[in-house]
Protein backbone atom coordinates (compact mmCIF):
# COMPACT_ATOMS: atom_id res chain seq x y z
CA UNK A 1 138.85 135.88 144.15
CA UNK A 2 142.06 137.10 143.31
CA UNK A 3 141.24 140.99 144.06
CA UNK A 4 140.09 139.56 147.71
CA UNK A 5 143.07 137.60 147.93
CA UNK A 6 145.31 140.43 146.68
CA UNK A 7 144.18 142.68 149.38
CA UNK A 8 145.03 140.25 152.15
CA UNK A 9 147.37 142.54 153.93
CA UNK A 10 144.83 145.48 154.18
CA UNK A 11 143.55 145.19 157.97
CA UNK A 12 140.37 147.02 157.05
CA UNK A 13 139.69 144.14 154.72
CA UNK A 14 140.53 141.63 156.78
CA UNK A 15 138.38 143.13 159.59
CA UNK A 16 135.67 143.64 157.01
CA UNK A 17 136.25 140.17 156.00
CA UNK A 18 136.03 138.43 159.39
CA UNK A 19 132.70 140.60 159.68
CA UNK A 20 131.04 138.87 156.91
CA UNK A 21 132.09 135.51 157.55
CA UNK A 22 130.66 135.94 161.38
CA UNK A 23 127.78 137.31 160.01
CA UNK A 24 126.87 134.43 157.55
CA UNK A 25 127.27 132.11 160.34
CA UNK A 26 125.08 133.90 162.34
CA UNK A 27 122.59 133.57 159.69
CA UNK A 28 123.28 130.08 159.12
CA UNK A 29 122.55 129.31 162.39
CA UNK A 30 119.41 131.65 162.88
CA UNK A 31 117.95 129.28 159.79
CA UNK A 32 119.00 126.66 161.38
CA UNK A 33 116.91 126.99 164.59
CA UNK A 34 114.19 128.36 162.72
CA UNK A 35 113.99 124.92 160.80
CA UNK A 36 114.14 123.18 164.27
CA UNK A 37 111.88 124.85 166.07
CA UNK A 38 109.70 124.17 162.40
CA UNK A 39 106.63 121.51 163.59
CA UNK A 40 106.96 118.03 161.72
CA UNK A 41 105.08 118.71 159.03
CA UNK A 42 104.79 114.46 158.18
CA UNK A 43 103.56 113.94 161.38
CA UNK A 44 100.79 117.10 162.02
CA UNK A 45 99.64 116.99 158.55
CA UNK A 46 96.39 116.29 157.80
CA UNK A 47 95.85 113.02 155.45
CA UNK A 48 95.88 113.65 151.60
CA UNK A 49 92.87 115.40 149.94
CA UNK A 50 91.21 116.83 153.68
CA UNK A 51 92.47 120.35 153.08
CA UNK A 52 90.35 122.37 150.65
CA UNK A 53 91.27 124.62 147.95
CA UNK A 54 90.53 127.71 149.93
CA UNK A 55 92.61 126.39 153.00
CA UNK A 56 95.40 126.19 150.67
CA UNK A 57 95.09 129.25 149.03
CA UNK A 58 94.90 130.99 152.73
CA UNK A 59 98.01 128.65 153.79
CA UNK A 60 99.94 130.28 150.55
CA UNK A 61 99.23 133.83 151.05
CA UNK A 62 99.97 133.54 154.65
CA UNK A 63 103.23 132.25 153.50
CA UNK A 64 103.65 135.35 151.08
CA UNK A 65 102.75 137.69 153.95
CA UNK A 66 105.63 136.08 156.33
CA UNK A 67 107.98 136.32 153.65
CA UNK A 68 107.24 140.15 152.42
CA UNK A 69 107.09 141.24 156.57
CA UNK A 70 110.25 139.96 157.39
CA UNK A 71 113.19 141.73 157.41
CA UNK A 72 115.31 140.92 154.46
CA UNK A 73 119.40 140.16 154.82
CA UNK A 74 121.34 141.96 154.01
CA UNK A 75 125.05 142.63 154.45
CA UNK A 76 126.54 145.42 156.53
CA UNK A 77 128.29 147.90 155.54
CA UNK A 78 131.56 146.97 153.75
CA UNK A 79 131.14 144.07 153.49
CA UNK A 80 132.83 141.76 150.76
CA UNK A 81 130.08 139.37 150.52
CA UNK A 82 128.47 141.43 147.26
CA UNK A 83 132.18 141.47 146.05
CA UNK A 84 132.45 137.49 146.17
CA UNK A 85 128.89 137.00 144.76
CA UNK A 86 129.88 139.64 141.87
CA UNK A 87 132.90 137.41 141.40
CA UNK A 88 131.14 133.86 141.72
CA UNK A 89 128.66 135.46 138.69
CA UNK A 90 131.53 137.03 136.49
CA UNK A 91 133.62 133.53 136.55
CA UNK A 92 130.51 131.68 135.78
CA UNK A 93 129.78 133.85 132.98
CA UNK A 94 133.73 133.74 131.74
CA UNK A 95 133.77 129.67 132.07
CA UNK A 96 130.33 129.95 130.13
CA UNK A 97 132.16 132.68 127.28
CA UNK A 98 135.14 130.26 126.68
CA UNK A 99 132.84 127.13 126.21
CA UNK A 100 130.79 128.72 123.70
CA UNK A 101 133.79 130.14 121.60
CA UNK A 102 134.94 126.68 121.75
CA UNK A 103 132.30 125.13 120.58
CA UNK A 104 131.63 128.00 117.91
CA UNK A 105 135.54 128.47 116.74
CA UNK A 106 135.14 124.89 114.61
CA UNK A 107 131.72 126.43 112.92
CA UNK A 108 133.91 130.00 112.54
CA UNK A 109 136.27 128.21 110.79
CA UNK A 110 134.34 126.10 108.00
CA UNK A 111 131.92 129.10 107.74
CA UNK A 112 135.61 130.90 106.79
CA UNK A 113 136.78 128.65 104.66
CA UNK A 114 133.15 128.67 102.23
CA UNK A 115 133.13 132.08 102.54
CA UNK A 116 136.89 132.54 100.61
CA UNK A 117 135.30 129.76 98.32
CA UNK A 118 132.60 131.56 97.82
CA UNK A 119 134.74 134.37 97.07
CA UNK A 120 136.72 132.78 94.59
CA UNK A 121 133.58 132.00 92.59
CA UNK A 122 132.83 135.60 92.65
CA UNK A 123 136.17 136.74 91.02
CA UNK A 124 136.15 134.01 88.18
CA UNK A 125 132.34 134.64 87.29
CA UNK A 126 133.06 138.77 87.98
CA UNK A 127 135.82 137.77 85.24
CA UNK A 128 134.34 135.79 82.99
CA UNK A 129 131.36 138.20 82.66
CA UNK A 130 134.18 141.26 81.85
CA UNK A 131 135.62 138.39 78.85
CA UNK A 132 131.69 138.17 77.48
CA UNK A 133 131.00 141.73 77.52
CA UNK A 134 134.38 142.49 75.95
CA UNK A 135 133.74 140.12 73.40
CA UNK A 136 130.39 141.15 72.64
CA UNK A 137 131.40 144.77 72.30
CA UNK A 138 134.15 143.56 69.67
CA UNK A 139 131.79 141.64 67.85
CA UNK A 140 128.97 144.70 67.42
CA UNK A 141 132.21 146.61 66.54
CA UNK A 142 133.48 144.25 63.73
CA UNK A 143 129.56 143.42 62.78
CA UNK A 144 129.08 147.78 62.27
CA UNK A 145 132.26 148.37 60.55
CA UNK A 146 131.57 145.33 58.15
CA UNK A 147 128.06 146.67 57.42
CA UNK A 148 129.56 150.40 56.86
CA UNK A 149 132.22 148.43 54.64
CA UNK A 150 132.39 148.19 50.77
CA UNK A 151 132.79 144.50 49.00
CA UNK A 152 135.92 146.55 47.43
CA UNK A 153 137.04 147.57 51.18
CA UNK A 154 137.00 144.00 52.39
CA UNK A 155 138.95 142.87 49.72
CA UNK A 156 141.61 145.00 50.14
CA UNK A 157 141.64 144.28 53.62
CA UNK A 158 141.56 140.82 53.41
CA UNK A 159 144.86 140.94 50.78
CA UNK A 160 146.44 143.27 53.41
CA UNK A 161 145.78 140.28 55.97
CA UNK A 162 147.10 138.18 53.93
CA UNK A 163 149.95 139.31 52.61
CA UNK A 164 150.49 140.39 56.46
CA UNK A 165 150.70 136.53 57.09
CA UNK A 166 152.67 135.38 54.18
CA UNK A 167 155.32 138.02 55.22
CA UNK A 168 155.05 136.55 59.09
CA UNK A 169 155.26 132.80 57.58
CA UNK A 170 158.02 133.31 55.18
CA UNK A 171 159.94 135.16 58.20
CA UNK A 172 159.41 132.15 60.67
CA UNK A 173 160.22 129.44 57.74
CA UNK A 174 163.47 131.11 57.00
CA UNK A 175 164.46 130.96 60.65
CA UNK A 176 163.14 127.40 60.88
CA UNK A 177 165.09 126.59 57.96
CA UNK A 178 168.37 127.55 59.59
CA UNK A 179 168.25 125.52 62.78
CA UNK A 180 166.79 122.92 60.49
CA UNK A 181 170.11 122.79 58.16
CA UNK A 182 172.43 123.39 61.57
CA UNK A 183 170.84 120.06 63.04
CA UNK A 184 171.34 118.17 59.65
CA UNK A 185 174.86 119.17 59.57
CA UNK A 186 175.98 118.47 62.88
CA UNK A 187 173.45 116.20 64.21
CA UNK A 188 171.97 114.47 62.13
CA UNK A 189 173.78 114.29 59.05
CA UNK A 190 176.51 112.14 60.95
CA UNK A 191 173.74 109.68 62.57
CA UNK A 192 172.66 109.16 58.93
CA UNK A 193 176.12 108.07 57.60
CA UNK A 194 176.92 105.59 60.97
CA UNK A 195 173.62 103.87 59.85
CA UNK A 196 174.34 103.68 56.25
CA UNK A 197 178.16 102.64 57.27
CA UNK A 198 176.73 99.65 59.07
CA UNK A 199 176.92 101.30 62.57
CA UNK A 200 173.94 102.00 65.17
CA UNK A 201 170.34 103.13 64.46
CA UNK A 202 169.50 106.83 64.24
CA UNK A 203 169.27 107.86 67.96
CA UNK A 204 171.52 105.10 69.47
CA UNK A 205 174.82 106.99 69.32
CA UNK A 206 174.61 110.79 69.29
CA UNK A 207 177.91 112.30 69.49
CA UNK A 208 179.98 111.26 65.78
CA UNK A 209 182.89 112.41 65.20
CA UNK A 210 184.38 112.85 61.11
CA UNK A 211 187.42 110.44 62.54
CA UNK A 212 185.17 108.10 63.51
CA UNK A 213 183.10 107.54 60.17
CA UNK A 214 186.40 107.43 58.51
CA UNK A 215 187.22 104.51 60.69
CA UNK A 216 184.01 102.55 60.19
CA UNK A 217 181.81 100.09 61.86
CA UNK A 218 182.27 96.51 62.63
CA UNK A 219 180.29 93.98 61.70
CA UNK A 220 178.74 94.01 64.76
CA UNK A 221 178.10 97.53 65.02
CA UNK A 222 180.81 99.10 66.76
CA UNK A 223 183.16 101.97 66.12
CA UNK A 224 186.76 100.73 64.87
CA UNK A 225 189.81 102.10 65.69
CA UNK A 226 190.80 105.16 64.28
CA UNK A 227 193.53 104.90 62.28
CA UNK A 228 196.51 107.63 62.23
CA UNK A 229 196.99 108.21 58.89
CA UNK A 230 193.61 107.14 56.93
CA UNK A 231 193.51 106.28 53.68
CA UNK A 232 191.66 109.19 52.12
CA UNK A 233 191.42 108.39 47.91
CA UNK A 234 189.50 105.10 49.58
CA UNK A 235 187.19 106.77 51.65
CA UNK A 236 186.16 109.64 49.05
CA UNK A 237 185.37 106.48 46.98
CA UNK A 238 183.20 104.97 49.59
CA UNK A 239 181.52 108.60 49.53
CA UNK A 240 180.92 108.90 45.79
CA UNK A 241 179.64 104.81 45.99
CA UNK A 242 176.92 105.90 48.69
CA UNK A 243 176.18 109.08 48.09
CA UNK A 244 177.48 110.53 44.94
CA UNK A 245 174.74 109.24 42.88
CA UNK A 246 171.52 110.30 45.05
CA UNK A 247 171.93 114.04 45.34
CA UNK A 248 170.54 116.76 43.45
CA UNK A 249 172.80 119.98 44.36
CA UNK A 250 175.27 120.60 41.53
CA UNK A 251 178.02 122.92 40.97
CA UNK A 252 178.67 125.65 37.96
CA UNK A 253 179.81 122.72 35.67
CA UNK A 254 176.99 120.49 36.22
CA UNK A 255 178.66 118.11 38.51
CA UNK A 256 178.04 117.10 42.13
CA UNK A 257 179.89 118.92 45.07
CA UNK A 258 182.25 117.02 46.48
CA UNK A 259 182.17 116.52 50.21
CA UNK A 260 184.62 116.27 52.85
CA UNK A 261 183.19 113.47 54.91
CA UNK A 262 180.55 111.16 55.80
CA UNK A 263 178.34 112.98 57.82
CA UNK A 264 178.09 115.97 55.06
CA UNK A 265 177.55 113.92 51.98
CA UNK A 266 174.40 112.31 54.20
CA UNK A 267 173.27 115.64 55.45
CA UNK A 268 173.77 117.43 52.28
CA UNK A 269 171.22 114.69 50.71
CA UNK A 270 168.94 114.50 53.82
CA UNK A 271 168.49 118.62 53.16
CA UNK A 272 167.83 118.08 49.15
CA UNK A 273 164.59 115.75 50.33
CA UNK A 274 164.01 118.67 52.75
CA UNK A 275 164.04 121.35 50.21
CA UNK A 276 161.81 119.20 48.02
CA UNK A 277 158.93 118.40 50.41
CA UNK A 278 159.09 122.29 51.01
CA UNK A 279 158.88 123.30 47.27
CA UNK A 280 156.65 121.07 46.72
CA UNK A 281 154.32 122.31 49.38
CA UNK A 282 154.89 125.82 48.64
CA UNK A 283 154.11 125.27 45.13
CA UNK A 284 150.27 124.16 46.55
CA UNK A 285 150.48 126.86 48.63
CA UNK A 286 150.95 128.97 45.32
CA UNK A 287 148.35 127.46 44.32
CA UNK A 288 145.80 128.42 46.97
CA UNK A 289 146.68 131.95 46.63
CA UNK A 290 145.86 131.78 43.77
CA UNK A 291 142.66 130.25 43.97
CA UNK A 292 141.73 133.14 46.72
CA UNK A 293 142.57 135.89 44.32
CA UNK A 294 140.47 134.86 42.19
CA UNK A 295 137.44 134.09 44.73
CA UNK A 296 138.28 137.85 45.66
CA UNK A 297 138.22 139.36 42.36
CA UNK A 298 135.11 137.62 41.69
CA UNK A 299 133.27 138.73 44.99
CA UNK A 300 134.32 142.26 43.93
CA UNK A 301 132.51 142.40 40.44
């Protein structure tokens, strides 16, 4: 409707258009007389069932033969009545286009959303399968070169390993060792000496100062005052009392380092323990090796 409407101002369509509309009325009322001038039908009828099937079938065809004799309508002309019917048709077809996109844009959507799923589960078994095969190869790899391989071969290679290891293990415990010996000195060391001074449980205060220690705990717990000039002949007593007796470095002339405060004397005895669970775990680990040399040099004769 909107090209009709759009063209309002043309006076050939409006003529064209005035045309039409006289000429559907004319029709109109052509059918309209033709239906009165029809005879009544309910009141000229024969009753039911006195017509027989060949009346019928001659009533019918006669019906036919009106129908195909009679002049059909059709528009003059330039007319826009083919335009409006073409227009009527398209809309109808447009309203029925939108409703079923509606009604299909829900199914579009889920049938979107399992097909990414489904894609998905395509890349992680497309993935997995490239892990397998990759592993597979490496194991007919390893299972050929161990068949083409002397006893003598793998037992060099397996020292190799080893020794490959050891090196990697004694690199990472030397490094573990320092921050291990930094936390005991300045973290845990102190903690250590507030508990064994009386003060708060390992954990409960974190930040000890040397001052502090030398001032003590109260009965209760609690830091006391600092003093400004400590007595220090008293507290490298205390020192000797706790710790003096318990630790196992020693200097040149056989006796015990002395230390300057608390919180090394406790973390220089916390670190002997240390160093004695590790030798005594790297003498089984001596030990093992040596049991595996041996199981080598035996599978080699």
């Amino acid at each position: 409707m909107e090209s009709v409407s759009g063209r309002g101002g043309d006076p050939v369509h409006n003529a064209n258009l005035e045309r039409t509309v006289r000429e559907l009325e004319r029709a109109k009322e052509e059918a309209q007389a033709a239906l009165n001038q029809a005879p009544d039908v309910s009141r000229n009828s024969a009753p039911a069932g006195t017509h027989s099937a060949q009346a019928s079938m001659e009533i019918m065809a006669q019906a036919y033969r009106d129908v195909a004799e009679s002049e059909p309508f059709l528009p003059f002309p330039g007319s826009v009545l083919p335009a409006l019917l073409a227009l009527r048709k398209t809309n109808h077809t447009i309203n029925e286009t939108n409703e079923y996109m509606d009604s299909q844009r829900i199914s579009l959507e889920q049938m979107n959303g399992r097909l990414q799923g489904l894609r998905a589960d395509l890349k992680e078994q497309q993935a997995l399968q490239a892990a397998l095969e990759k592993r597979a190869q490496f194991l007919r790899d390893d299972l050929e070169n161990r068949m083409e391989t002397t006893p003598e071969q793998l037992a060099k290679e397996k020292i190799v390993e080893l020794k490959e290891k050891k090196a990697h293990y004694d690199k990472e415990t030397s490094r573990l060792l320092k921050s291990l010996n930094w936390f005991i000195k300045d973290h845990l060391g102190p903690m250590l000496a507030a508990e064994e001074l009386g003060g708060p449980v390992v954990g409960d205060l974190m930040d000890i100062g040397s001052n502090d220690l030398s001032a003590g705990f109260s009965a209760q717990g609690k830091l006391k005052k600092v003093k400004e000039q400590p007595d220090e002949d008293r507290r490298q007593r205390r020192i000797d009392e706790i710790w003096g007796g318990n630790g196992s470095q020693q200097d040149q002339g056989g006796k015990r380092k002395r230390e300057d405060d608390e919180g090394s004397a406790a973390g220089l005895e916390m670190r002997d323990l240390t160093e004695q669970l590790l030798n005594n775990q790297s003498s089984r680990a001596v030990t093992a090796r040596r049991l595996m040399c041996r199981y080598l040099g035996s599978q080699r004769l």
